[in-house]
Protein backbone atom coordinates (compact mmCIF):
# COMPACT_ATOMS: atom_id res chain seq x y z
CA UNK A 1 0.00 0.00 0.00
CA UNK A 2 1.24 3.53 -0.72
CA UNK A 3 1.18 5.62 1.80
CA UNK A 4 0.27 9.43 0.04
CA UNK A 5 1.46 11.90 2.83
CA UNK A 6 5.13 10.52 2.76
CA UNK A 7 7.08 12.24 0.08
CA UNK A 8 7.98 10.56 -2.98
CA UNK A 9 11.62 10.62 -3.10
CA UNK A 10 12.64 8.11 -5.28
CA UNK A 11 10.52 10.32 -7.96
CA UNK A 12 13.43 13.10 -6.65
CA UNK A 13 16.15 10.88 -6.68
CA UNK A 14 15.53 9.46 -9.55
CA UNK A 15 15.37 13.08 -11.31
CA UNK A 16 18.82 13.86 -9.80
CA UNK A 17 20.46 11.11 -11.15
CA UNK A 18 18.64 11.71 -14.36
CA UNK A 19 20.31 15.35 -13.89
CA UNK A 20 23.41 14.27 -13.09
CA UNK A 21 23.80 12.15 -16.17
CA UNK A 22 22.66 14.70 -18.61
CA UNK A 23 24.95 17.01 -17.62
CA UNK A 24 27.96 14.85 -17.03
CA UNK A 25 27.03 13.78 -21.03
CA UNK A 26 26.17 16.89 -22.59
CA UNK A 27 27.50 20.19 -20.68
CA UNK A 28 27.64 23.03 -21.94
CA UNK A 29 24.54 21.89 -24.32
CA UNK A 30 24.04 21.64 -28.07
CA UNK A 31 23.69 24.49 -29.81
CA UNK A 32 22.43 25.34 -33.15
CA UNK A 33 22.76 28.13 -35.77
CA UNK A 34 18.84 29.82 -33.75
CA UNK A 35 20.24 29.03 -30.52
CA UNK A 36 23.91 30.34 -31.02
CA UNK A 37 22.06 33.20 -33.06
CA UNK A 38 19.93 34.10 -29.63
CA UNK A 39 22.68 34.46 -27.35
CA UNK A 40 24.50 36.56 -30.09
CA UNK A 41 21.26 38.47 -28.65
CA UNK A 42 21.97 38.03 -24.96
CA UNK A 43 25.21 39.05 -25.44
CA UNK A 44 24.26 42.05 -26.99
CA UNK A 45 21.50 43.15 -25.81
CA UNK A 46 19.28 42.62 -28.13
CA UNK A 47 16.01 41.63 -28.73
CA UNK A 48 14.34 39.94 -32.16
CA UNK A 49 10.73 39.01 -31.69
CA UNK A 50 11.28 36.09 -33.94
CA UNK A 51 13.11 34.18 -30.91
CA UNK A 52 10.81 34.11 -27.53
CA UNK A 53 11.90 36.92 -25.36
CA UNK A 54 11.20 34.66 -22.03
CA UNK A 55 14.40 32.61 -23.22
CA UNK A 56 16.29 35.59 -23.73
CA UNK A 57 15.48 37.28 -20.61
CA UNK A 58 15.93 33.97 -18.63
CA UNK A 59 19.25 33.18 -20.65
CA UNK A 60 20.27 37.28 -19.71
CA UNK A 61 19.81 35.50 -16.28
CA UNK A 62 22.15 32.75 -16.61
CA UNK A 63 24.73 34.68 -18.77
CA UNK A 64 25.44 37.14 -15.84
CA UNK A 65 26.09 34.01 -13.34
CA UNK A 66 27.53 31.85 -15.82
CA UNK A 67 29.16 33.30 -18.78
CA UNK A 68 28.05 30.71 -22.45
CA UNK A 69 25.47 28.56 -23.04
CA UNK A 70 26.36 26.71 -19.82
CA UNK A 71 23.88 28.34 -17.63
CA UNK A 72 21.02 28.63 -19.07
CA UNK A 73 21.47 24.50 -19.85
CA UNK A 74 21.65 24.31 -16.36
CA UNK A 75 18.72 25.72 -15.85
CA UNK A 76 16.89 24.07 -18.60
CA UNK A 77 18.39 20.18 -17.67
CA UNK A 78 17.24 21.07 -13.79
CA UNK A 79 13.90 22.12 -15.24
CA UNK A 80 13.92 18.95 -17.52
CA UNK A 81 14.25 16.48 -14.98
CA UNK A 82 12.35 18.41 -12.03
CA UNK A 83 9.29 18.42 -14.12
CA UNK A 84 9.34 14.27 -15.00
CA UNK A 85 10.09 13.91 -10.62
CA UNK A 86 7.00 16.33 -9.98
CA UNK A 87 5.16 14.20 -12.09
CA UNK A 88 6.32 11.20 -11.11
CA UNK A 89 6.07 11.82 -7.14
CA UNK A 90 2.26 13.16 -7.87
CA UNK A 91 1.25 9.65 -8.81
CA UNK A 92 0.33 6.85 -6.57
CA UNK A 93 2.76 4.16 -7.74
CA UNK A 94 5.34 2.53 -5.73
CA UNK A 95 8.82 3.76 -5.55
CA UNK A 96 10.69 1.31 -8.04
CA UNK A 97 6.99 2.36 -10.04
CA UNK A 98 8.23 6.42 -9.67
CA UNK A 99 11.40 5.84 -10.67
CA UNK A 100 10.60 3.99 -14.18
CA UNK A 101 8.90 6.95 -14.91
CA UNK A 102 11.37 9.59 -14.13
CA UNK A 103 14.40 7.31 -16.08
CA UNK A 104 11.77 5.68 -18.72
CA UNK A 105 10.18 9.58 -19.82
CA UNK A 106 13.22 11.75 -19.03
CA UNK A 107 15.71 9.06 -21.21
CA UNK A 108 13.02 8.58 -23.81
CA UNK A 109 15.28 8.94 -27.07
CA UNK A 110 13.47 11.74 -28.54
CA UNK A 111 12.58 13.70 -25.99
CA UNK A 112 15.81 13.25 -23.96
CA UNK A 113 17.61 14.33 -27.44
CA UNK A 114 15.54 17.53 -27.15
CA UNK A 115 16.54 18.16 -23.65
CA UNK A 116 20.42 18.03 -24.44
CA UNK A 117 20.30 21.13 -27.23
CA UNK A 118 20.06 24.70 -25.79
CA UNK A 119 16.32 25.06 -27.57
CA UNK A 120 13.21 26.39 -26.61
CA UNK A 121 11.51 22.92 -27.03
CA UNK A 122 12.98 21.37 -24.35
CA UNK A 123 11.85 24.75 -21.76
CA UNK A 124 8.26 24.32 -23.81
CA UNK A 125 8.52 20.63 -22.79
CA UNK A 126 9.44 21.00 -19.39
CA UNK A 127 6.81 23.45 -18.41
CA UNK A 128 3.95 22.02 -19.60
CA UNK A 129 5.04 18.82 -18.36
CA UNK A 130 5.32 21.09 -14.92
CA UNK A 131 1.86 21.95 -15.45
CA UNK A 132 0.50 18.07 -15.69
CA UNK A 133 2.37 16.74 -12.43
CA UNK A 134 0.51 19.98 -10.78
CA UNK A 135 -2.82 18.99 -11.87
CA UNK A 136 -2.19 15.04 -11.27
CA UNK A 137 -1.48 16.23 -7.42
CA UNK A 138 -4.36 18.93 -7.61
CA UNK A 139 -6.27 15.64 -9.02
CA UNK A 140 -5.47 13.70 -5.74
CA UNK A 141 -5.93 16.88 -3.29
CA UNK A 142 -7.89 19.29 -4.69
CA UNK A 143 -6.10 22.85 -4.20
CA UNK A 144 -6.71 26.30 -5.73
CA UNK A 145 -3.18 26.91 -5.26
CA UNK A 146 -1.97 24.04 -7.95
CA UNK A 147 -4.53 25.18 -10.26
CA UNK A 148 -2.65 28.30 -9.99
CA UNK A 149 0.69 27.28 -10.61
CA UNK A 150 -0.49 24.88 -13.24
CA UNK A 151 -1.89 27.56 -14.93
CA UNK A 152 1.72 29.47 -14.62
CA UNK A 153 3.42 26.41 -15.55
CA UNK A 154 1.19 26.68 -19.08
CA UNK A 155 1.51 30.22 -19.41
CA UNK A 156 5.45 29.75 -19.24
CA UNK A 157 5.38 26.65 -21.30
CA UNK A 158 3.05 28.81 -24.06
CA UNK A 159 5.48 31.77 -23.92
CA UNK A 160 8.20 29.30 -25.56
CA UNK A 161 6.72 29.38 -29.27
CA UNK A 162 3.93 31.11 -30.66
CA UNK A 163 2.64 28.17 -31.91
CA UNK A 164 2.11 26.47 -28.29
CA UNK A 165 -1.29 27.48 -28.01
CA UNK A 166 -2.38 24.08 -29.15
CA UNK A 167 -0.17 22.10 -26.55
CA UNK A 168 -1.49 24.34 -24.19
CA UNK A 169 -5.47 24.17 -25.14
CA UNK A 170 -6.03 20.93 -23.29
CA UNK A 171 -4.48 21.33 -20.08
């Protein structure tokens, strides 16, 4: 039997070793020719609608605490795998049940290809993703709050592309 009020942490450990391998493999991050073109724009400041400004002001962010692409992978990878653990630990599986989710969604080939390149997909991804383990746990214990933040987690996940809307209509 699972017992609900104890905290999932194989869900978190899981997701740390998940981080832990991604960025022992792929630090600083892929990058290609819109990525490297976008911190051109972080590094100088500027701005071209055509790229989401959230990753821009985020990557300003991580460029000021850790100079190249380096940073703002961090931030995306921790993202990455804290979404799949928030899921994960909002379900009511067993532990060895929590952790084949974390390692079995966050290493799926495709999307854990994503995750690896400094790209707004993988942010996208990770949001919305955000947004599902919030309203699996507001499923369990209903909660104005994690309606809330799921909504965030959507709005976030939405201001990625322009085209996100759809992604975003059914949550």
């Amino acid at each position: 039997m699972i017992d609900a009020d104890r905290p999932a942490w194989s869900a978190w450990l899981a997701g740390a070793v998940g981080l832990a391998l991604t960025l022992w493999l792929f630090f600083p991050g892929y990058m290609s020719w819109d990525s490297a073109y976008q911190w051109w724009q972080v590094r100088h400041g500027i701005v071209d609608p055509i790229f989401p400004p959230v990753m821009g002001g985020i990557w300003r962010v991580t460029e000021w605490l850790s100079p190249g692409p380096g940073g703002y992978f961090l931030y995306q990878a921790t993202l990455y795998w804290l979404a799949f653990a928030a899921f994960a630990a909002s379900l009511s599986v067993p532990a060895w049940g929590r952790v084949l989710i974390v390692l079995g969604l966050g290493l799926w080939p495709p999307v854990w290809a994503v995750s690896t390149h400094v790209w707004k997909d993988a942010a996208m991804l990770s949001w919305f993703v955000l947004a599902v383990a919030c309203l699996c746990q507001d499923a369990r214990r209903p909660s104005r709050g994690l309606r809330l933040l799921a909504l965030a987690c959507i709005a976030l996940g939405a201001a990625y592309r322009y085209n996100a809307l759809s992604a975003a209509l059914p949550l």
